[in-house]
PDB file of N, CA and C in Angstrom:
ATOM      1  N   UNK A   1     149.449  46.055  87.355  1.00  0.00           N
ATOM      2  CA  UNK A   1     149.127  47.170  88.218  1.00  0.00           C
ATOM      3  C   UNK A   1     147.832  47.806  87.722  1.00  0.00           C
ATOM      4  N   UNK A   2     147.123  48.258  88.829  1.00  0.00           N
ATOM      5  CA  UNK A   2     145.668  48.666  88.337  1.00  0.00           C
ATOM      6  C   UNK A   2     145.619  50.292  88.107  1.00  0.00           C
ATOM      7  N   UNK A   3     145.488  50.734  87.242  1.00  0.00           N
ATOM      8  CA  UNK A   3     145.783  52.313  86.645  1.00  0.00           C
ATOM      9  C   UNK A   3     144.201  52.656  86.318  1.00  0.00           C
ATOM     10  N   UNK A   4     143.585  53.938  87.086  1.00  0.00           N
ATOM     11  CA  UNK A   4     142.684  54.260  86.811  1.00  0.00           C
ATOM     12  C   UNK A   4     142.180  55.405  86.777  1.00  0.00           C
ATOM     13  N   UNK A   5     141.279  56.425  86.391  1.00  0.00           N
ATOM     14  CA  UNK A   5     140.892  58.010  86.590  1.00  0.00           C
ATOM     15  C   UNK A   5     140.105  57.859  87.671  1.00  0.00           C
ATOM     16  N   UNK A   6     139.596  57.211  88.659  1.00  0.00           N
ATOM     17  CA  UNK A   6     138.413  56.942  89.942  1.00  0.00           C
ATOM     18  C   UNK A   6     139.571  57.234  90.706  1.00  0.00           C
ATOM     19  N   UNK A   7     139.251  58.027  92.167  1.00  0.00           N
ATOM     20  CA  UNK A   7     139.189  57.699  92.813  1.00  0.00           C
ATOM     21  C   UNK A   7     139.865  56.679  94.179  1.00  0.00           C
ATOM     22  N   UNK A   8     139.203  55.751  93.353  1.00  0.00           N
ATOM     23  CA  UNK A   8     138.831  54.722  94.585  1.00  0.00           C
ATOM     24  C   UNK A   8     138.670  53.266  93.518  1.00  0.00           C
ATOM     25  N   UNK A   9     139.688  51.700  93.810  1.00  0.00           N
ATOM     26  CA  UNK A   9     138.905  50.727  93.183  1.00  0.00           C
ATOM     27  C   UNK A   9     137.896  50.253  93.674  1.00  0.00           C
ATOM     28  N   UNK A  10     136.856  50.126  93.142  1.00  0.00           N
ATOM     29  CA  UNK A  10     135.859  49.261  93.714  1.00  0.00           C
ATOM     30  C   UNK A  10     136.258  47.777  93.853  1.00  0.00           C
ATOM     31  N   UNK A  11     135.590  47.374  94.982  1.00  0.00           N
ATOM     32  CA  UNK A  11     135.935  45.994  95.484  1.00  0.00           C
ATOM     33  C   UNK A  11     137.368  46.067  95.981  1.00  0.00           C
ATOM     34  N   UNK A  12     137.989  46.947  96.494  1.00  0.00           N
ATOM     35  CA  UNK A  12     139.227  46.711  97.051  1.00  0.00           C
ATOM     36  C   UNK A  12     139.815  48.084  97.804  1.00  0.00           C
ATOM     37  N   UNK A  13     140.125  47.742  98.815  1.00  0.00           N
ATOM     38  CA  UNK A  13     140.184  48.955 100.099  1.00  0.00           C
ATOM     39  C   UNK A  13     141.982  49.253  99.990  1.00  0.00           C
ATOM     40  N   UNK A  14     141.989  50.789  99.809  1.00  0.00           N
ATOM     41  CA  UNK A  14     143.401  51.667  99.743  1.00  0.00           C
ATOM     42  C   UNK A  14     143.743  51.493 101.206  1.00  0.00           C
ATOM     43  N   UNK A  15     144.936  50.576 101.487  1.00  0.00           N
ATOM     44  CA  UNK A  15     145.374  50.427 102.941  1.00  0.00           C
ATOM     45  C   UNK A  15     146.446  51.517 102.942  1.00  0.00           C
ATOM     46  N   UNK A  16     147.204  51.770 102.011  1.00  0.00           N
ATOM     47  CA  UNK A  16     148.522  52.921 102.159  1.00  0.00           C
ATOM     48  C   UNK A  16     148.404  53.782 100.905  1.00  0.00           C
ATOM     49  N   UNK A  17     148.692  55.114 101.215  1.00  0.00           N
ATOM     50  CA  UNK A  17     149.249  55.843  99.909  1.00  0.00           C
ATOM     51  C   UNK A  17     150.825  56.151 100.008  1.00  0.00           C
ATOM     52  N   UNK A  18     150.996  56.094  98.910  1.00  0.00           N
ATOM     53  CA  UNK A  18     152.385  56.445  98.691  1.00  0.00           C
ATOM     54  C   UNK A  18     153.126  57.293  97.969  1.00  0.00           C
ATOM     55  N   UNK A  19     152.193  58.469  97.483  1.00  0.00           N
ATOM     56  CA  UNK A  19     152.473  59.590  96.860  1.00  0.00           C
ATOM     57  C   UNK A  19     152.065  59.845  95.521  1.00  0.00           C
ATOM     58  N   UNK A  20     152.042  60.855  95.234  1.00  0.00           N
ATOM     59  CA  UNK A  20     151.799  61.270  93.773  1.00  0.00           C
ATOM     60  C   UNK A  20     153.219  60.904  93.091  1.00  0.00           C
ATOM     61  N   UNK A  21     152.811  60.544  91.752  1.00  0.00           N
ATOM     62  CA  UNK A  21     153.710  59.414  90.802  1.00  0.00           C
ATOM     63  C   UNK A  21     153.429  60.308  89.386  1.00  0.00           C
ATOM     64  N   UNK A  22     154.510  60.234  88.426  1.00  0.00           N
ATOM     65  CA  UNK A  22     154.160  61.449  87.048  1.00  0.00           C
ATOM     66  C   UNK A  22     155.185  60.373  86.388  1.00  0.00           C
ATOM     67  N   UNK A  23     154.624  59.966  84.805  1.00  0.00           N
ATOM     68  CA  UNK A  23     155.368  59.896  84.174  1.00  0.00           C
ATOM     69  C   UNK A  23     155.222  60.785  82.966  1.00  0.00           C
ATOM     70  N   UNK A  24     156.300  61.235  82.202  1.00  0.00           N
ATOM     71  CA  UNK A  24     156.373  62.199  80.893  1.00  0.00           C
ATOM     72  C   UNK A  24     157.136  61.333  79.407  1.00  0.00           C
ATOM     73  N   UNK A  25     156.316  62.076  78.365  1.00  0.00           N
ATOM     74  CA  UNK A  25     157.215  61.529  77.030  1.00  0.00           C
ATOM     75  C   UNK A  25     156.878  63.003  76.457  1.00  0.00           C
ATOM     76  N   UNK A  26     158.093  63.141  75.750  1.00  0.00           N
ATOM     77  CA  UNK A  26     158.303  64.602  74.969  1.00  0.00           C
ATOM     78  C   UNK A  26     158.631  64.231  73.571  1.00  0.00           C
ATOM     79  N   UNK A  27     157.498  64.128  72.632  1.00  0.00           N
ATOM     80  CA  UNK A  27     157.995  64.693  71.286  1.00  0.00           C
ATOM     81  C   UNK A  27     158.434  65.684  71.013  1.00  0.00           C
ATOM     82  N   UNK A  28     159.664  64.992  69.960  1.00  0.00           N
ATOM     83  CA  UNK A  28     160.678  65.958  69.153  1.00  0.00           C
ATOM     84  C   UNK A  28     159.736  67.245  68.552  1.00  0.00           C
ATOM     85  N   UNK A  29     160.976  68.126  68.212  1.00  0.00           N
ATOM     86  CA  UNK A  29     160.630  69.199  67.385  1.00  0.00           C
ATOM     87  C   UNK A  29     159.839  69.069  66.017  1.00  0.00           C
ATOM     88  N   UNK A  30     160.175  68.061  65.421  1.00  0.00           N
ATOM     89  CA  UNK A  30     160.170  67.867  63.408  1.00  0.00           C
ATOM     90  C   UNK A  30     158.655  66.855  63.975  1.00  0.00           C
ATOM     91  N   UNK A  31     158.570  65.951  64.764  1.00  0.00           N
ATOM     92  CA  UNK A  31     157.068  65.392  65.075  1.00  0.00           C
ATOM     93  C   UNK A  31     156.129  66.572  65.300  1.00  0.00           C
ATOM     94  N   UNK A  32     155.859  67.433  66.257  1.00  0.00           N
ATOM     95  CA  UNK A  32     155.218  68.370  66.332  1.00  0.00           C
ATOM     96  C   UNK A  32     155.075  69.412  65.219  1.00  0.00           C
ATOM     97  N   UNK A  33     155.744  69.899  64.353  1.00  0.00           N
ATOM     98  CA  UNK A  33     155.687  70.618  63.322  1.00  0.00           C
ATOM     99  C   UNK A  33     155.092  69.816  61.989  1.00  0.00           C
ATOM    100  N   UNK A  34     155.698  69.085  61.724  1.00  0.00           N
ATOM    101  CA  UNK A  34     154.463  67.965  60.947  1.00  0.00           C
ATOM    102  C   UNK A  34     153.277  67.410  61.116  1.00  0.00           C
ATOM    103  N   UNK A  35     153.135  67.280  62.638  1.00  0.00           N
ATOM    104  CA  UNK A  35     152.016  67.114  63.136  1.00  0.00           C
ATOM    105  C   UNK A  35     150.705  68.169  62.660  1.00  0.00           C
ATOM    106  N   UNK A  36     151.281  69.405  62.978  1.00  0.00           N
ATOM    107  CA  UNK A  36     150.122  70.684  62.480  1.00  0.00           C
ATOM    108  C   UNK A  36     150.311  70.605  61.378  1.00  0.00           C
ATOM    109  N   UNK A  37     151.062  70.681  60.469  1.00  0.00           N
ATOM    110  CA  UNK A  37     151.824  71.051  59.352  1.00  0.00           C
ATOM    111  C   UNK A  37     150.137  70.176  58.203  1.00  0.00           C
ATOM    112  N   UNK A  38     150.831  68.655  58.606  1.00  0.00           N
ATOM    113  CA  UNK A  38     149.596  67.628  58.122  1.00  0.00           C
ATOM    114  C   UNK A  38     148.199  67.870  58.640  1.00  0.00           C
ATOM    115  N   UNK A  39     147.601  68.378  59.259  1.00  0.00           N
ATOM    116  CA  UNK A  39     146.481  68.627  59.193  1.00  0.00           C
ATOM    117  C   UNK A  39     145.781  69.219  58.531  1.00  0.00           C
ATOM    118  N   UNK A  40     146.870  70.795  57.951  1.00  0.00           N
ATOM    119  CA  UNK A  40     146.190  71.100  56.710  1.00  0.00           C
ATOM    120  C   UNK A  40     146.032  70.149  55.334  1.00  0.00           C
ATOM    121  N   UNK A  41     146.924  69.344  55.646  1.00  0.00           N
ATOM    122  CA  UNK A  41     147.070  68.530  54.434  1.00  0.00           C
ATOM    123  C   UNK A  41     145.804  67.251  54.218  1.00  0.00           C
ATOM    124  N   UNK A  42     145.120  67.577  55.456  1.00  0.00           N
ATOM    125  CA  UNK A  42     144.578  65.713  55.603  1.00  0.00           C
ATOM    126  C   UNK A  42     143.298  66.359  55.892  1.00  0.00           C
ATOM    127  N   UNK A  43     142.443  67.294  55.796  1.00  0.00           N
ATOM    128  CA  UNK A  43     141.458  67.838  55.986  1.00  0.00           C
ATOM    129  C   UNK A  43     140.181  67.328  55.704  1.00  0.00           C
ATOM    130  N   UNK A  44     139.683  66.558  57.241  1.00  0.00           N
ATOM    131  CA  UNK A  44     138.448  66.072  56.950  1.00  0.00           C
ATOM    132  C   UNK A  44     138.731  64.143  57.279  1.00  0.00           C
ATOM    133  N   UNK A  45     140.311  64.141  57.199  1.00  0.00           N
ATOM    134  CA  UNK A  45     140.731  62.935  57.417  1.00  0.00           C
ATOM    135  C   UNK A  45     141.475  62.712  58.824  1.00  0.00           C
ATOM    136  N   UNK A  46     142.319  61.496  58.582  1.00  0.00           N
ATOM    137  CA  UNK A  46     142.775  61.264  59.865  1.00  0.00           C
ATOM    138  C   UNK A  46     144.211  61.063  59.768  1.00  0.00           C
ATOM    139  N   UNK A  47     145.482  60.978  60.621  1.00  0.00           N
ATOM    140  CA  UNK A  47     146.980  60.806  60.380  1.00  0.00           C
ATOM    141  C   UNK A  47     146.795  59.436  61.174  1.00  0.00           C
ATOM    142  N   UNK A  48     146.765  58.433  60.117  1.00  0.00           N
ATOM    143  CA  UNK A  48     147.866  57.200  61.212  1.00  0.00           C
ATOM    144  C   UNK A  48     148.999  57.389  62.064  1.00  0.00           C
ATOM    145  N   UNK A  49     149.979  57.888  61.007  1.00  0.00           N
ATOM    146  CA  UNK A  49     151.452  57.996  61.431  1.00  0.00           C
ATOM    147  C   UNK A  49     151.283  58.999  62.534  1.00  0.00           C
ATOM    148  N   UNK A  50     150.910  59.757  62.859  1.00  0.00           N
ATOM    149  CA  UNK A  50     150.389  61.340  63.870  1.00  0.00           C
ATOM    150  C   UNK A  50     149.612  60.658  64.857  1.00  0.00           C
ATOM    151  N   UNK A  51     148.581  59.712  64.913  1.00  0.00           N
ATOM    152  CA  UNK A  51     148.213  58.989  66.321  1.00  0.00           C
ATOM    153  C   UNK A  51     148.723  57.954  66.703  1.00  0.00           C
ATOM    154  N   UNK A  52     149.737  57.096  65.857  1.00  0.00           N
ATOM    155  CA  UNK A  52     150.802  56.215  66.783  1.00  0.00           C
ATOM    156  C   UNK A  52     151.239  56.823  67.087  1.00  0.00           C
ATOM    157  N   UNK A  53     152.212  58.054  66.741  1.00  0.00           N
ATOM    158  CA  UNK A  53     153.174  58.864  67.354  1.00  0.00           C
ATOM    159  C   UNK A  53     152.602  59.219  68.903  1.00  0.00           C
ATOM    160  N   UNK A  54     151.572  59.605  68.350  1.00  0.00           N
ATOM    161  CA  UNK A  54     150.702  60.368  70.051  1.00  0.00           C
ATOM    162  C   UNK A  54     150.768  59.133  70.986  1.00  0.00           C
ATOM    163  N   UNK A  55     150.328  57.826  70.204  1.00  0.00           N
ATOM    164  CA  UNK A  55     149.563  56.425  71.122  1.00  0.00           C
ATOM    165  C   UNK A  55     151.254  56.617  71.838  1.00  0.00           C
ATOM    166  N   UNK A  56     152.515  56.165  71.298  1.00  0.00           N
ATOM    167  CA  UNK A  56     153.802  56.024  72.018  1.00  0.00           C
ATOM    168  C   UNK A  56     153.938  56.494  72.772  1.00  0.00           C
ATOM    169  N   UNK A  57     153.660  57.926  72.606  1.00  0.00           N
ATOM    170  CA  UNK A  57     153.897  59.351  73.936  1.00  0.00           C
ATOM    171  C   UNK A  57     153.186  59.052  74.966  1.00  0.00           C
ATOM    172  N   UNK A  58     152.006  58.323  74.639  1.00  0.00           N
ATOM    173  CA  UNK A  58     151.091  57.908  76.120  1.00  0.00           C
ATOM    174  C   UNK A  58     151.639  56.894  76.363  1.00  0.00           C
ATOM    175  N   UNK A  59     151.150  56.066  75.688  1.00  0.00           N
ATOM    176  CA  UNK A  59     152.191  54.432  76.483  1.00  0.00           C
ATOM    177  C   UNK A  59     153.721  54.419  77.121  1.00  0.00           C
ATOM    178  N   UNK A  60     154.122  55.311  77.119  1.00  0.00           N
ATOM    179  CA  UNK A  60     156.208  55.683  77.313  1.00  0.00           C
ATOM    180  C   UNK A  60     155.639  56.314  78.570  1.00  0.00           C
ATOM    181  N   UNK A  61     154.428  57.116  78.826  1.00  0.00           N
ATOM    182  CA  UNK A  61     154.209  58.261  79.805  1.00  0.00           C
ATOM    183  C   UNK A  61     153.592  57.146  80.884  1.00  0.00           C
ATOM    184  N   UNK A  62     152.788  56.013  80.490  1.00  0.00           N
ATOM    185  CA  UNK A  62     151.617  55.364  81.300  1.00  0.00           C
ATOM    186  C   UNK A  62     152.723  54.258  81.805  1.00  0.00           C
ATOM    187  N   UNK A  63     154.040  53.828  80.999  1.00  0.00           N
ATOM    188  CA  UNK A  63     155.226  52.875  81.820  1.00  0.00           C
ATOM    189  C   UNK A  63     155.180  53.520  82.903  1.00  0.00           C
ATOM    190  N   UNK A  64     155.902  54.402  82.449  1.00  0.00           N
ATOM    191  CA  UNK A  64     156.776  55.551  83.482  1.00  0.00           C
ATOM    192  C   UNK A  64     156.026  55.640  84.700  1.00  0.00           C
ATOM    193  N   UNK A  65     155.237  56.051  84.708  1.00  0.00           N
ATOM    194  CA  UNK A  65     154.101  56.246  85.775  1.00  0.00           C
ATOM    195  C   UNK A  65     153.762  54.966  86.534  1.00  0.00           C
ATOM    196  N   UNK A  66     153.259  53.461  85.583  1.00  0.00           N
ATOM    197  CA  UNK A  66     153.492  52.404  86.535  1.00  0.00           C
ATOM    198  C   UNK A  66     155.065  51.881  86.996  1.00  0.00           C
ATOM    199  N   UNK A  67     155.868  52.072  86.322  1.00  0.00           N
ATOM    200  CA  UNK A  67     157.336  51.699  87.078  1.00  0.00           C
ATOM    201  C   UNK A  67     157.660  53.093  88.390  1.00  0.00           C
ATOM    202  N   UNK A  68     157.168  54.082  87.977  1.00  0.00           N
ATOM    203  CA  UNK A  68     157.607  55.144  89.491  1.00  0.00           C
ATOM    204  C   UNK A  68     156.473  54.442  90.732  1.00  0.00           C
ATOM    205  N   UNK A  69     155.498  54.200  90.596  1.00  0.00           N
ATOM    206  CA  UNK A  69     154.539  53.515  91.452  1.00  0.00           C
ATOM    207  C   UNK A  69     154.914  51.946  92.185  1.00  0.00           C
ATOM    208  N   UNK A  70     155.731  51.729  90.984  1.00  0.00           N
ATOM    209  CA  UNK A  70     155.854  49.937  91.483  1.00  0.00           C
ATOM    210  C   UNK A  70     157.084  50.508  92.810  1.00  0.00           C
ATOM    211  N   UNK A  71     158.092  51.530  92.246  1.00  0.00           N
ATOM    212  CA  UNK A  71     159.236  51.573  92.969  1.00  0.00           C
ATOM    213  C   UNK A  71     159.009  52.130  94.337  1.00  0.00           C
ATOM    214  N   UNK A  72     158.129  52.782  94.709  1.00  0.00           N
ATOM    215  CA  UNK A  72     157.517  53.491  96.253  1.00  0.00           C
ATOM    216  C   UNK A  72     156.751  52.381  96.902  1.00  0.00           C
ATOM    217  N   UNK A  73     156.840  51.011  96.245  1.00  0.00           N
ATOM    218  CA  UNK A  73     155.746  49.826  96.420  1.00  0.00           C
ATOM    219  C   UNK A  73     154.057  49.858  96.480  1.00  0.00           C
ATOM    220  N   UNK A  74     154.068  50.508  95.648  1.00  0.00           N
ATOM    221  CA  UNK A  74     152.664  51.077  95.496  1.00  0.00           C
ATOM    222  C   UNK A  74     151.691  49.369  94.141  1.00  0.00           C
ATOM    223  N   UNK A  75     150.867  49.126  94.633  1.00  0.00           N
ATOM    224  CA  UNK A  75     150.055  48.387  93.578  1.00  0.00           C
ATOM    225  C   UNK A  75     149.011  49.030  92.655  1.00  0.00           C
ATOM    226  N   UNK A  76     148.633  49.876  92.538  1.00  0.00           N
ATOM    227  CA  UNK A  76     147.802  50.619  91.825  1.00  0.00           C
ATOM    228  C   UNK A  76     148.168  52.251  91.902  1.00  0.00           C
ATOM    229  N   UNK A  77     147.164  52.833  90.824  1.00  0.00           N
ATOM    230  CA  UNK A  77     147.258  54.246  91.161  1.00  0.00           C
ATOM    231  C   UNK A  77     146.083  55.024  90.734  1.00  0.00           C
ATOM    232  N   UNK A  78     145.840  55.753  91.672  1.00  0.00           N
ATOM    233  CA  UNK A  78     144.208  56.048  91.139  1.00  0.00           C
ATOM    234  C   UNK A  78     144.438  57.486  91.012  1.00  0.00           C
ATOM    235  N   UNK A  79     143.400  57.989  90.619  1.00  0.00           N
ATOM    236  CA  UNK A  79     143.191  59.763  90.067  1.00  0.00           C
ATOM    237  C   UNK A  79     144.391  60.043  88.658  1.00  0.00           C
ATOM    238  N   UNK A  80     144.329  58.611  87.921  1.00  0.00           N
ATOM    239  CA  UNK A  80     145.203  58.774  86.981  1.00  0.00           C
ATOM    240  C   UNK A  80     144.945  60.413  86.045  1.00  0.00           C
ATOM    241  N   UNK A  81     145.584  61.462  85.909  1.00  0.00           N
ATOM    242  CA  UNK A  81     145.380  62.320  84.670  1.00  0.00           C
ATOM    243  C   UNK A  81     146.340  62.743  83.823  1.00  0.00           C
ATOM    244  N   UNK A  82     145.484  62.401  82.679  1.00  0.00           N
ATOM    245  CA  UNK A  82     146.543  62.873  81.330  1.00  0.00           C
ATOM    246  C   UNK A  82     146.443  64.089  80.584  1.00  0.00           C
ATOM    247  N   UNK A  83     147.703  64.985  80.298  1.00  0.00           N
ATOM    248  CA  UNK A  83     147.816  66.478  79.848  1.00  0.00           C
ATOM    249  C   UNK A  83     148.580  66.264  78.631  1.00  0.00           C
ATOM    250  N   UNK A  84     148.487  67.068  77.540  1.00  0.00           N
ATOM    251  CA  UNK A  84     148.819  67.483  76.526  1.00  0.00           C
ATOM    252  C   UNK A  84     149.601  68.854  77.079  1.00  0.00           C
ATOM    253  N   UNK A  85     150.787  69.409  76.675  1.00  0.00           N
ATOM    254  CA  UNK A  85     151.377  70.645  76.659  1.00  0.00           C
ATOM    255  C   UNK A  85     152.442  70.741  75.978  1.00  0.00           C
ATOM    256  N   UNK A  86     151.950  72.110  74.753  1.00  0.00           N
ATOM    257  CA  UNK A  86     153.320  72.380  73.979  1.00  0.00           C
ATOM    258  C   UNK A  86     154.511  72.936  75.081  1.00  0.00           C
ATOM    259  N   UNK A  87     155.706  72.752  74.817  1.00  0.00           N
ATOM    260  CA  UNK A  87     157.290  73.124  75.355  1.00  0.00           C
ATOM    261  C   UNK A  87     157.956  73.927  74.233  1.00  0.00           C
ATOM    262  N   UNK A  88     158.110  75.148  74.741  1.00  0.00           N
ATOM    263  CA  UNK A  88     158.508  75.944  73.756  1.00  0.00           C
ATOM    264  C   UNK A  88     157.788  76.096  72.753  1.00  0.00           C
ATOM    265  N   UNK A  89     158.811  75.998  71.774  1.00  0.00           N
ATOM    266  CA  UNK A  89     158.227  76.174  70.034  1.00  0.00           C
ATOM    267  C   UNK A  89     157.671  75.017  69.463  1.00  0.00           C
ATOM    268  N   UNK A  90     158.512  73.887  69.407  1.00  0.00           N
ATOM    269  CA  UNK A  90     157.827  72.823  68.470  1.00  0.00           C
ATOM    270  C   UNK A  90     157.751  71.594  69.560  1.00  0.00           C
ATOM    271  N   UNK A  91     158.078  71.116  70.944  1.00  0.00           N
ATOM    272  CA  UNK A  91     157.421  70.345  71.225  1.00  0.00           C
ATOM    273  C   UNK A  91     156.243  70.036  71.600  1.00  0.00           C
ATOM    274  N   UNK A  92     156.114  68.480  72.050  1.00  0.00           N
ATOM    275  CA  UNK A  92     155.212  68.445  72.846  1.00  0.00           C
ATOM    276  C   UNK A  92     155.211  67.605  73.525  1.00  0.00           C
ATOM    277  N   UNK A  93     154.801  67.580  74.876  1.00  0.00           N
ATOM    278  CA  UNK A  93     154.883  66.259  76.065  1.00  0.00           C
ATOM    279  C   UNK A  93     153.857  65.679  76.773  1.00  0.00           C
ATOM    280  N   UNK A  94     153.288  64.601  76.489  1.00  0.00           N
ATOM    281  CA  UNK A  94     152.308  64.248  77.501  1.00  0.00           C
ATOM    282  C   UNK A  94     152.539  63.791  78.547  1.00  0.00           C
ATOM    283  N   UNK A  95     152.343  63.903  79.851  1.00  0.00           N
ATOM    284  CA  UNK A  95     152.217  64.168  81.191  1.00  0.00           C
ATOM    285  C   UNK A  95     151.238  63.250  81.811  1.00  0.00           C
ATOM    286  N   UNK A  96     151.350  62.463  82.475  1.00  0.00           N
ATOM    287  CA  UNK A  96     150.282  61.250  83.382  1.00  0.00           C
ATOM    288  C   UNK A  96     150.571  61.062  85.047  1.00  0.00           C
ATOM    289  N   UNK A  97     149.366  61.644  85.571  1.00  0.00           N
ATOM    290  CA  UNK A  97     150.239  61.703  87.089  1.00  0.00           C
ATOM    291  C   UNK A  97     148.896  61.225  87.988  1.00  0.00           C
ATOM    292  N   UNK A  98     149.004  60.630  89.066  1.00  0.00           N
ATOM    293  CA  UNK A  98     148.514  60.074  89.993  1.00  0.00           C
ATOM    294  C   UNK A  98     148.839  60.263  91.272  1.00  0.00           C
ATOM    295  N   UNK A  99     148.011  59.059  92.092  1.00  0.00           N
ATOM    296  CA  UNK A  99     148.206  58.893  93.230  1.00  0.00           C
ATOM    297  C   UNK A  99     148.708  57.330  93.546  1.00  0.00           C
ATOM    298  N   UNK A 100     149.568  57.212  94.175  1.00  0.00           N
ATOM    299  CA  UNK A 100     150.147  55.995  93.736  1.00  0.00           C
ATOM    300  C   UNK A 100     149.680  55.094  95.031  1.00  0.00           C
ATOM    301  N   UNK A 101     149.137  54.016  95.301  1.00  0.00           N
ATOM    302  CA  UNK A 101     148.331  53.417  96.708  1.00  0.00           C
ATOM    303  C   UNK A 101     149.079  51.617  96.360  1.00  0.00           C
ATOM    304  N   UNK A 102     148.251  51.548  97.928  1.00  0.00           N
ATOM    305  CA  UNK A 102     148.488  50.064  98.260  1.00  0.00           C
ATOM    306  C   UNK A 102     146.977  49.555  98.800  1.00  0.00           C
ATOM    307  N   UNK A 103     146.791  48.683  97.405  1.00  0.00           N
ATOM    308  CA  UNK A 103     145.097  48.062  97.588  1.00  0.00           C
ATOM    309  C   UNK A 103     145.480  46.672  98.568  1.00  0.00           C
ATOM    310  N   UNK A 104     144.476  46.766  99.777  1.00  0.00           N
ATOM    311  CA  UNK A 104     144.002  45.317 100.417  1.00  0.00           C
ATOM    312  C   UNK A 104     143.243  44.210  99.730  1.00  0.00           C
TER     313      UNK A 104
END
């Protein structure tokens, strides 16, 4: 499935839309609090363990989003955007939402 922030694919004409499509992943409480927690600790450096964690939350969010698209029979989805937002106190969830289409 073709997932993109445009628009529009080039070289290929949107015959149907089929709605706006969202997938979400919510890190735990104890991820988010370590998350800040280690930054003071790593100052000037970088967290492996803290950007797989993040990379999962997107990839779990970017499924989600192509399996809600596949299911409205949608082949692509364009105006892909991705949000960061704390939930409450210690989470956090990234958010990926579109427009879910049918390319000719």
């Amino acid at each position: 499935m073709i997932m993109t922030t445009t628009p529009s694919v080039e070289g290929h004409k949107i015959t149907a839309y089929k709605g706006i499509v969202v997938g979400e992943a919510i890190m735990g409480a104890n991820v988010v609090r370590d998350f800040f927690a280690g930054i003071t600790d790593i100052i000037g450096g970088r967290s492996g363990a803290y950007e797989s964690k993040l990379q999962d939350a997107r990839d779990t969010a970017m499924h989600e989003l192509e399996q809600r698209a596949a299911a409205v029979g949608a082949n692509a989805v364009v105006g892909v955007d991705l949000d960061y937002e704390v939930v409450g106190d210690s989470m956090l969830m990234v958010s990926v939402s579109g427009t879910a289409v049918v390319l000719g």
